[in-house]
C-alpha atoms as a PDB file:
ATOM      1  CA  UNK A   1      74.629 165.058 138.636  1.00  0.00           C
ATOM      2  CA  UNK A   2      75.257 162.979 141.746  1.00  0.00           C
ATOM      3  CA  UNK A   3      72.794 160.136 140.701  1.00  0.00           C
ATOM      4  CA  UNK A   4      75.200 160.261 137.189  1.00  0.00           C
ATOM      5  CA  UNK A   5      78.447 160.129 139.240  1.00  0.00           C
ATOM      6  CA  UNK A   6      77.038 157.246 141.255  1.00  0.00           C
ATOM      7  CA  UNK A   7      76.185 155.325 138.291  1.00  0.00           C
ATOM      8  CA  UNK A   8      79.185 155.697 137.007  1.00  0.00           C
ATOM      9  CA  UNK A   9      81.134 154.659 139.454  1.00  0.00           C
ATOM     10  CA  UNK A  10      78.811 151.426 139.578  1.00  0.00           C
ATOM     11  CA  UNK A  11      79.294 150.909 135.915  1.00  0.00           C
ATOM     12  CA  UNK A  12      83.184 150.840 136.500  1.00  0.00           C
ATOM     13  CA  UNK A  13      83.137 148.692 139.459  1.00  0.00           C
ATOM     14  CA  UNK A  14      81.406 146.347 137.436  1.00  0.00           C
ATOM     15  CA  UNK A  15      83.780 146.583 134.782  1.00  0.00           C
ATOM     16  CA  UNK A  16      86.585 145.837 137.332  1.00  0.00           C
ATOM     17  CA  UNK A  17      84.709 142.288 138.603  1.00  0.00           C
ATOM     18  CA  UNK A  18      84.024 141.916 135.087  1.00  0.00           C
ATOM     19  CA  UNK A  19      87.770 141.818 134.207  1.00  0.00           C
ATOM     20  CA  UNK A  20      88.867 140.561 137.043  1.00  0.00           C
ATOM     21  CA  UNK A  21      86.800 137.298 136.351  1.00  0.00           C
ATOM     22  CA  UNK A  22      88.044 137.125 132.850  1.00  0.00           C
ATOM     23  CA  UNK A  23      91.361 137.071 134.013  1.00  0.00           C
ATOM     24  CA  UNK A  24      90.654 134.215 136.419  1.00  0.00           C
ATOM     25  CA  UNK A  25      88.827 132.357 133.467  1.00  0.00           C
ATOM     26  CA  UNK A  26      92.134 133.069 131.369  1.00  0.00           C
ATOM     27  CA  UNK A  27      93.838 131.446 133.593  1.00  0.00           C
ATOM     28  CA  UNK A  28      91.699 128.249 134.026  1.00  0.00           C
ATOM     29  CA  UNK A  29      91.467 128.193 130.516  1.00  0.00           C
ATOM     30  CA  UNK A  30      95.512 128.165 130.042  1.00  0.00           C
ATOM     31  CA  UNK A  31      95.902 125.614 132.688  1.00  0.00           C
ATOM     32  CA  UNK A  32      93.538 123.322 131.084  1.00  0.00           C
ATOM     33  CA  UNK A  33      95.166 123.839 127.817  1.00  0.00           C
ATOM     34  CA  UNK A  34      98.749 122.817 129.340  1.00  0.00           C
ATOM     35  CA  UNK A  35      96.742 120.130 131.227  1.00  0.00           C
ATOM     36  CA  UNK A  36      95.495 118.465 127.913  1.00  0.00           C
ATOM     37  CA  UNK A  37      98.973 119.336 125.792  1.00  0.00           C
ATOM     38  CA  UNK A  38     100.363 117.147 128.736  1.00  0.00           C
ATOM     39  CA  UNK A  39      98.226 114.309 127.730  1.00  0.00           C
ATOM     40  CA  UNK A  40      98.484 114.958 124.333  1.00  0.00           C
ATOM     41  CA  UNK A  41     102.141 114.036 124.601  1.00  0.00           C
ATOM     42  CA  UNK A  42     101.574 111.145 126.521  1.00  0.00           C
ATOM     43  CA  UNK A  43      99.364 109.319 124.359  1.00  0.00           C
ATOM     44  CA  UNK A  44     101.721 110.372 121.461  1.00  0.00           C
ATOM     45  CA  UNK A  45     104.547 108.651 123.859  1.00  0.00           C
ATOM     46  CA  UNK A  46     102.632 106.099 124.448  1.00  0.00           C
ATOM     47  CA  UNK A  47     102.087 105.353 120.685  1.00  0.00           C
ATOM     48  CA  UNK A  48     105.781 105.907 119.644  1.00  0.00           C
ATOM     49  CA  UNK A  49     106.810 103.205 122.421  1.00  0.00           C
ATOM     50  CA  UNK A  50     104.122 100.660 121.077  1.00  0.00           C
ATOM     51  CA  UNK A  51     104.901 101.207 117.355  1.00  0.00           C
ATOM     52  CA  UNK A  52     108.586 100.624 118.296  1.00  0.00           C
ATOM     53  CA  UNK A  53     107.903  97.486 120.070  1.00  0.00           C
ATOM     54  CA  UNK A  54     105.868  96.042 116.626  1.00  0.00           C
ATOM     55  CA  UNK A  55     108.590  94.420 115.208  1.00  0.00           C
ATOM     56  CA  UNK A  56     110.504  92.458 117.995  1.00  0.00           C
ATOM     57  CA  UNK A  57     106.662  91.483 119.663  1.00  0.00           C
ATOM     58  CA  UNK A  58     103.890  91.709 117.181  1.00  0.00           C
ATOM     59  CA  UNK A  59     105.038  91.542 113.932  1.00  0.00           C
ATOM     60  CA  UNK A  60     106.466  87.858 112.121  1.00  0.00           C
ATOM     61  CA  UNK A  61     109.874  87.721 110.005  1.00  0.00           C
ATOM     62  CA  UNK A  62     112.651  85.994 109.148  1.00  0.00           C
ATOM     63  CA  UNK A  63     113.458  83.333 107.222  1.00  0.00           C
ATOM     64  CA  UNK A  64     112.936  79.585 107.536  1.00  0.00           C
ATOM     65  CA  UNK A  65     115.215  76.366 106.317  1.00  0.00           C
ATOM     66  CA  UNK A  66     115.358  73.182 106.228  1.00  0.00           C
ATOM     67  CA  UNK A  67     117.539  71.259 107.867  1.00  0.00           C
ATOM     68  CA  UNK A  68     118.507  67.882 106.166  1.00  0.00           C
ATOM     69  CA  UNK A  69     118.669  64.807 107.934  1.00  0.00           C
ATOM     70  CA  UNK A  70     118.181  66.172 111.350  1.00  0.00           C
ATOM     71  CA  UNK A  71     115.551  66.125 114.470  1.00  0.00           C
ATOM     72  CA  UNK A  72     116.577  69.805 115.733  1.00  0.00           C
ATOM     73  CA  UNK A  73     117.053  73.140 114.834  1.00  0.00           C
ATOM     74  CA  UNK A  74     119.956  75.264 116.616  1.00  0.00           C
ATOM     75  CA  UNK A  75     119.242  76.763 119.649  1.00  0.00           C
ATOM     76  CA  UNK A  76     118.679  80.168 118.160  1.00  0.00           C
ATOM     77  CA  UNK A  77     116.251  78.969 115.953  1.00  0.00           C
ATOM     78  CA  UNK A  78     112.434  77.856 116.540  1.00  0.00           C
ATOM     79  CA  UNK A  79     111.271  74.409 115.373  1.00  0.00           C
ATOM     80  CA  UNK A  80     107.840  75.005 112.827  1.00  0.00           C
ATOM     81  CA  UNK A  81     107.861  70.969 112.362  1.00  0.00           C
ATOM     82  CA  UNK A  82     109.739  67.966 112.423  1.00  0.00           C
ATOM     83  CA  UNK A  83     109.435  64.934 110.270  1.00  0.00           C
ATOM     84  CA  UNK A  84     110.964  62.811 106.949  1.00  0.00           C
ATOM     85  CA  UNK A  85     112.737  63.057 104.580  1.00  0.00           C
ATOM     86  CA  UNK A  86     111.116  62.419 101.032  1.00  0.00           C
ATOM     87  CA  UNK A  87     110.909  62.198  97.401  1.00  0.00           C
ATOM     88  CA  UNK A  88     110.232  59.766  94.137  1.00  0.00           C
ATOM     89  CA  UNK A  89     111.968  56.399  93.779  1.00  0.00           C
ATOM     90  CA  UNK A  90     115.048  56.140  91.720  1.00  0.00           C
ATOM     91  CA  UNK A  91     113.826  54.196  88.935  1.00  0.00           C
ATOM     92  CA  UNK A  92     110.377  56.329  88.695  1.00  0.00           C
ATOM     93  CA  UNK A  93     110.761  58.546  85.347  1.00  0.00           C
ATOM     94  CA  UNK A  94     108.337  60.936  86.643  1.00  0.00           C
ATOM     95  CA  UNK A  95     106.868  62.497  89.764  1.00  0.00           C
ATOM     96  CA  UNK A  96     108.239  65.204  91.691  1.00  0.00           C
ATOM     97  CA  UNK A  97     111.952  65.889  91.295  1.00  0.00           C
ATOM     98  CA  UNK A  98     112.423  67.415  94.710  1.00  0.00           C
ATOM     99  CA  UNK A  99     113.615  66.132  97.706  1.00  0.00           C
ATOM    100  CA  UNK A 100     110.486  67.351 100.185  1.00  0.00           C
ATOM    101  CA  UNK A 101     110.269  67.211 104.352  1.00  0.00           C
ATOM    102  CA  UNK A 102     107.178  65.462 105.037  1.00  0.00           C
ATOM    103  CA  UNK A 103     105.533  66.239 108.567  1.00  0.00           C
ATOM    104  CA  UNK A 104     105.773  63.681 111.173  1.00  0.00           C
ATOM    105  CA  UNK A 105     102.027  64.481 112.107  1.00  0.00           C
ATOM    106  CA  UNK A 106     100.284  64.913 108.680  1.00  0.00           C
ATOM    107  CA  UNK A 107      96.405  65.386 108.629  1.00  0.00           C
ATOM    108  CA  UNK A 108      94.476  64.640 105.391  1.00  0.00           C
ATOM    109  CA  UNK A 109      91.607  66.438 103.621  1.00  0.00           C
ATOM    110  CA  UNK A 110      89.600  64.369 100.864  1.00  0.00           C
ATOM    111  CA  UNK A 111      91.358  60.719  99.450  1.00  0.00           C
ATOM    112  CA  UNK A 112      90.413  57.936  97.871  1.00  0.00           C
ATOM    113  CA  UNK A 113      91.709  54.332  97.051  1.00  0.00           C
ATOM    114  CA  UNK A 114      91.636  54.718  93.693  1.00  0.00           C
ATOM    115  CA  UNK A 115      94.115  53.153  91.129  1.00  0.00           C
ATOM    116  CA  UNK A 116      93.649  56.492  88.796  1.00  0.00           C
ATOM    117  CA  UNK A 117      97.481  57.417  87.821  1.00  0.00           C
ATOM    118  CA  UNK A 118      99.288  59.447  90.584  1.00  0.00           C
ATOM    119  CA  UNK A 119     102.453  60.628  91.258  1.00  0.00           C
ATOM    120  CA  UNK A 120     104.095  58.658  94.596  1.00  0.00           C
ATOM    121  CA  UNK A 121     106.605  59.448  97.343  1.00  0.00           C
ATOM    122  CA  UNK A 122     109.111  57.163  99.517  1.00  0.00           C
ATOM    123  CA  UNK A 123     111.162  57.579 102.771  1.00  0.00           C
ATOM    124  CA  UNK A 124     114.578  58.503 102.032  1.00  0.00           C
ATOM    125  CA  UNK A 125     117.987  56.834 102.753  1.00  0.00           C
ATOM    126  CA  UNK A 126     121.420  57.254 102.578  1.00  0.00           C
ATOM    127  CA  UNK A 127     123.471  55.118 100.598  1.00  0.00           C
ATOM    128  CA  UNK A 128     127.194  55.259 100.713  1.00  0.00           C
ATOM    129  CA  UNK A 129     129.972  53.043 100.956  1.00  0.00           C
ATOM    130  CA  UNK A 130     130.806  52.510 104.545  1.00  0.00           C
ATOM    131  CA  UNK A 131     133.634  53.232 105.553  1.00  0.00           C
ATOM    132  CA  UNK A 132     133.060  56.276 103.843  1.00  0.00           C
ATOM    133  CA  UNK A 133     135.711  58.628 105.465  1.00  0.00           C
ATOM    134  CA  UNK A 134     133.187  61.232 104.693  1.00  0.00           C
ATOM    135  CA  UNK A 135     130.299  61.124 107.263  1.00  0.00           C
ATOM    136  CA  UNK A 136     131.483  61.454 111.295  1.00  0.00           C
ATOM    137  CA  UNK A 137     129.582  58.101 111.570  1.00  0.00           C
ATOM    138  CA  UNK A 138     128.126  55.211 109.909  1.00  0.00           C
ATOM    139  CA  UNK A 139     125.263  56.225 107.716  1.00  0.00           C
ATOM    140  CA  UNK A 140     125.066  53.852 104.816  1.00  0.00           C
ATOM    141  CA  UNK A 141     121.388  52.866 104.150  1.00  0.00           C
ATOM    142  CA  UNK A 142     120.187  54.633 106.841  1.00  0.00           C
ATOM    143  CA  UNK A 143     116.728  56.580 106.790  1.00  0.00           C
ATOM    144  CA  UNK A 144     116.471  60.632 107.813  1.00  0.00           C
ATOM    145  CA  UNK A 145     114.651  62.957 108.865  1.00  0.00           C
ATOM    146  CA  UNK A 146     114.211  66.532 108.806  1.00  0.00           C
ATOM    147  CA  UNK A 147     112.970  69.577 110.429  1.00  0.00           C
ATOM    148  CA  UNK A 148     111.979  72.898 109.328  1.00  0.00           C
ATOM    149  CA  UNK A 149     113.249  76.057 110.898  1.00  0.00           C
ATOM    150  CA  UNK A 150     112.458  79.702 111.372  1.00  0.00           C
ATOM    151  CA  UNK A 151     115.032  81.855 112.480  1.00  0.00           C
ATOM    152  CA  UNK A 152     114.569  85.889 113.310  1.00  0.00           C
ATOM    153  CA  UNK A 153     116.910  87.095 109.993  1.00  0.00           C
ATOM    154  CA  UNK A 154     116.211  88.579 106.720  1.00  0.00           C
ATOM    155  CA  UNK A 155     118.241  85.899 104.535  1.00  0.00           C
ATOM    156  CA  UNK A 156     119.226  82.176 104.810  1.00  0.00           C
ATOM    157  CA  UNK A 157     120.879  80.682 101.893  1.00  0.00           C
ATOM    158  CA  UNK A 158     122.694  77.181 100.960  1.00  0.00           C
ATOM    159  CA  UNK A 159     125.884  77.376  99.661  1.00  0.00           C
ATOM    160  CA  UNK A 160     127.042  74.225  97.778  1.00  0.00           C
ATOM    161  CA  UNK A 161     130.382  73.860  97.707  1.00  0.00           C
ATOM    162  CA  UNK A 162     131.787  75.856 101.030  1.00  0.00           C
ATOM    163  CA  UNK A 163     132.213  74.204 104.417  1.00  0.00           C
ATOM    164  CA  UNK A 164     131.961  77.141 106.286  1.00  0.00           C
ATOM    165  CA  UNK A 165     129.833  80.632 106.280  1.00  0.00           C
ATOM    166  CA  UNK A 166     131.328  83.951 104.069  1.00  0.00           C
ATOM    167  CA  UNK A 167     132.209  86.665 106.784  1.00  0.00           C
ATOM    168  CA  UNK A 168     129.444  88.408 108.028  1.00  0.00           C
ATOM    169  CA  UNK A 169     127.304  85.586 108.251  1.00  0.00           C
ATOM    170  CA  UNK A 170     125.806  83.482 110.451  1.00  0.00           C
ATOM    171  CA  UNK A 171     126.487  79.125 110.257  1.00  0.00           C
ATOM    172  CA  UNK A 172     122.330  77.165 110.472  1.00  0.00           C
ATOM    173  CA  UNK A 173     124.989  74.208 109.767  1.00  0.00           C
ATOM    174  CA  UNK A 174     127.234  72.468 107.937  1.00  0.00           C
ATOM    175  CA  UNK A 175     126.638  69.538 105.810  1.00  0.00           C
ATOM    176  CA  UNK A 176     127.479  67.714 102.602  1.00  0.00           C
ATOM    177  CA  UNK A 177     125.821  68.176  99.192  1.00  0.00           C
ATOM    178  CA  UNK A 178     123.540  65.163  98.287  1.00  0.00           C
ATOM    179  CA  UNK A 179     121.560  63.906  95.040  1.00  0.00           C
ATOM    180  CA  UNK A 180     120.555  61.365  93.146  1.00  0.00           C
ATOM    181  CA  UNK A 181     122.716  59.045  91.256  1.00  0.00           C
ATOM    182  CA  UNK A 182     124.137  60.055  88.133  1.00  0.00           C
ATOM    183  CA  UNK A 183     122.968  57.066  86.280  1.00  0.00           C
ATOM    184  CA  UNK A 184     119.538  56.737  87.589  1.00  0.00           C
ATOM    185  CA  UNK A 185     116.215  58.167  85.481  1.00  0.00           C
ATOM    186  CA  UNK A 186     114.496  61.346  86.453  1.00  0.00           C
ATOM    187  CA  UNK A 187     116.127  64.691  87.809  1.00  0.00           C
ATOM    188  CA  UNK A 188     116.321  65.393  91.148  1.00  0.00           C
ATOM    189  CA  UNK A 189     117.445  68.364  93.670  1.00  0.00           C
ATOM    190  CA  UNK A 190     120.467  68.635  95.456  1.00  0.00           C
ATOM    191  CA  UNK A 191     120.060  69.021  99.128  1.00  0.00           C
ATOM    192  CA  UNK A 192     122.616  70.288 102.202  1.00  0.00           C
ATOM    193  CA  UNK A 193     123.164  66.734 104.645  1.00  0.00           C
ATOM    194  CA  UNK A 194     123.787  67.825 108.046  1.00  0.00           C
ATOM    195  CA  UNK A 195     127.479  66.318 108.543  1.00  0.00           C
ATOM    196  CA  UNK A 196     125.797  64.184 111.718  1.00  0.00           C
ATOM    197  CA  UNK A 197     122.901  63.186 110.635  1.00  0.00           C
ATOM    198  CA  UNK A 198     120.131  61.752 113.108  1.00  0.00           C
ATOM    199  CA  UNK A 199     118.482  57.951 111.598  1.00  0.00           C
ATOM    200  CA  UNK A 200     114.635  57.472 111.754  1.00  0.00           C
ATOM    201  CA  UNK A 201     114.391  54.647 114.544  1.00  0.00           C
ATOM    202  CA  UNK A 202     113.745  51.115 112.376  1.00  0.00           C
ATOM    203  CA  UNK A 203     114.971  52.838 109.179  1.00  0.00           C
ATOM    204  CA  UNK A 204     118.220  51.129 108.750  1.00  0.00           C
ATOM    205  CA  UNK A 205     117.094  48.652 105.890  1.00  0.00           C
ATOM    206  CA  UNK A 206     118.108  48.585 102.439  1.00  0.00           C
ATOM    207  CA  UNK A 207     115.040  49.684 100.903  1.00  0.00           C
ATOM    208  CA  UNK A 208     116.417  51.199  97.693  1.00  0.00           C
ATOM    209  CA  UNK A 209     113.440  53.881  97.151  1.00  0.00           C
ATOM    210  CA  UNK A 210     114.343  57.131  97.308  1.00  0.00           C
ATOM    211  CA  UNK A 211     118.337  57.379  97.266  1.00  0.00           C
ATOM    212  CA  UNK A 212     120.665  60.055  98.373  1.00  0.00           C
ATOM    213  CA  UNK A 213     124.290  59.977  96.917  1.00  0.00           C
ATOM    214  CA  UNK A 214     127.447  62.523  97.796  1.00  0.00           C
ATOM    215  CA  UNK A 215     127.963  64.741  94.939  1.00  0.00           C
ATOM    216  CA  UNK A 216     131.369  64.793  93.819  1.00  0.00           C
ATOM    217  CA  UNK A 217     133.286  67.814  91.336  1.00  0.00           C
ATOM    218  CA  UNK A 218     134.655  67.117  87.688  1.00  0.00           C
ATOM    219  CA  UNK A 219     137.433  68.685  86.006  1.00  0.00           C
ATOM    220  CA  UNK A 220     136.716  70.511  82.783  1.00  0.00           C
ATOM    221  CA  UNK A 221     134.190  73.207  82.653  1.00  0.00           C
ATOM    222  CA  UNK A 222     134.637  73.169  86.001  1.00  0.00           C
ATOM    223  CA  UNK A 223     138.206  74.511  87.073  1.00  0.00           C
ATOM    224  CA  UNK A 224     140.435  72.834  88.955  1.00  0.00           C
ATOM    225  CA  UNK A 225     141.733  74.068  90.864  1.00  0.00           C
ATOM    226  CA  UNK A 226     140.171  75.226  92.930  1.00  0.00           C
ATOM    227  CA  UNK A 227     138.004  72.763  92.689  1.00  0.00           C
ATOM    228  CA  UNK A 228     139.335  69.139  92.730  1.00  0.00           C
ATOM    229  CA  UNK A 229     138.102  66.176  90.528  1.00  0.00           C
ATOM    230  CA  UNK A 230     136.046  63.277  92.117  1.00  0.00           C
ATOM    231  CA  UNK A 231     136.172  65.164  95.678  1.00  0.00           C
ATOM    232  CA  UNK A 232     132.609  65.023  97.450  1.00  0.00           C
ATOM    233  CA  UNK A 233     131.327  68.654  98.169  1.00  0.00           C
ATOM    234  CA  UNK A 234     130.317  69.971 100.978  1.00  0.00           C
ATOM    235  CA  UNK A 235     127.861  72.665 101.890  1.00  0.00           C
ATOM    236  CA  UNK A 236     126.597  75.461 104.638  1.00  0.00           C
ATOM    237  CA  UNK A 237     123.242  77.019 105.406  1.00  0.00           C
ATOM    238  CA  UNK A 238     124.225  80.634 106.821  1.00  0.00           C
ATOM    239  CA  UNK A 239     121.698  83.293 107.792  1.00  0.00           C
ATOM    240  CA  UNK A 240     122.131  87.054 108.325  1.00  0.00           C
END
C-alpha cells in the first residue's frame, strides 16, 4: 500500500513538472507568435509605403507637347528633345501634311541615294509682313525651332482661338495659330507659335520651302461676333 502511495505521489509530481513546462512552452510559443505578428506588420508597412511611393518615383506619366518655335520648355516641364521645325514645301501637292519637330541630333538606320519617288521635308520659316504688329519682335522669314516637352499632368491640349488658359488650368504657353497659305496646294496642320519665338542661328533667308502664315477668322459660318473678320488668332497650350 505504501509502495502504491509512493508511486502515486511520483506520478503527480511528474504531472506538476509536466504542466509546469507546458506552461513555460505556452508562453514561448505566444511570445514568438507576437514576435512574428510584429514583423508581419512591418513588412506589410513596409510594402504600403513603397507601393505609395510608385507613382511620384517609379512609375512614368503625364503628357508631352510641343512647343512651336521655341528652344525651351517651362521650368516645370522636362525637355525629351530639342530641334526644327518641319514639313513639305508649299508648292509640293503631296507628302506629309503635318507640320513635324525634327530632332536636332537624328541618327539613321538603313538609306540609300536612290532617285526612287519619296516624299521630302524642309526647314520651316516664318513669313509675315514686318511690321506685323502681331509678333513681340521681328520674325518675318525667319527659321524655328522646336522642342518637345513632358510635363507630370494627365491632359495638355491646344486651344485655337483663346489667348489665355480656361480656369482650372494650367498655361505651357501662349502663342498664335499658324498654317499654310490659303492659296497654296496641299493641306496642311495648324500649329500654336510661341508669341516670342527663338530663330535657328543662319536661318534668316528667304528660302520659301516650308511656309508658316497667321491664320486669320471670317465672318459667315463663323459668328461674329464674337469672333471678328480678318483678325489673326491666337492660341494656348494648357495642362491640368
Amino acid at each position: 500500500m505504501l509502495q502504491k502511495l509512493v508511486s502515486l505521489e511520483q506520478t503527480i509530481h511528474n504531472l506538476k513538472n509536466s504542466l509546469t513546462d507546458s506552461k513555460i512552452r505556452i508562453e514561448e510559443l505566444s511570445r514568438e507568435n507576437e514576435q512574428t505578428t510584429q514583423t508581419l506588420n512591418n513588412l506589410l508597412a513596409e510594402k504600403k509605403d513603397k507601393t505609395e511611393e510608385l507613382p511620384t518615383k517609379n512609375v512614368a506619366y503625364g503628357s508631352v507637347y510641343i512647343r512651336w518655335g521655341r528652344n525651351e520648355c517651362k521650368d516645370s516641364a522636362e525637355v525629351i528633345y530639342k530641334g526644327f521645325t518641319a514639313g513639305k514645301n508649299y508648292a509640293d501637292k503631296g507628302s506629309g501634311s503635318n507640320t513635324i519637330c525634327l530632332p536636332e541630333d537624328p541618327s539613321w538606320l538603313n538609306y540609300s541615294t536612290s532617285d526612287h519617288p519619296r516624299g521630302t521635308v524642309y526647314g520651316t520659316e516664318i513669313d509675315v509682313e514686318e511690321p506685323s504688329g502681331v509678333f513681340e519682335n521681328k520674325v518675318g522669314n525667319q527659321d524655328i525651332p522646336c522642342v518637345a516637352c513632358h510635363i507630370k499632368k494627365g491632359s495638355v491640349i491646344m486651344i485655337p482661338g483663346r489667348g489665355h488658359c480656361y480656369t482650372g488650368w494650367n498655361l505651357e504657353y501662349a502663342g498664335y495659330l499658324m498654317t499654310e497659305y490659303h492659296g497654296h496646294p496641299g493641306p496642311q496642320n495648324h500649329v500654336c507659335v510661341d508669341h516670342h519665338p527663338d530663330f535657328i542661328q543662319g536661318g534668316g533667308g528667304n528660302a520659301d520651302e516650308h511656309i508658316l502664315y497667321l491664320t486669320i477668322s471670317k465672318c459667315g459660318s463663323l459668328p461674329c461676333p464674337p469672333y471678328a473678320n480678318d483678325r489673326e488668332l491666337a492660341c494656348v497650350v494648357c495642362s491640368k
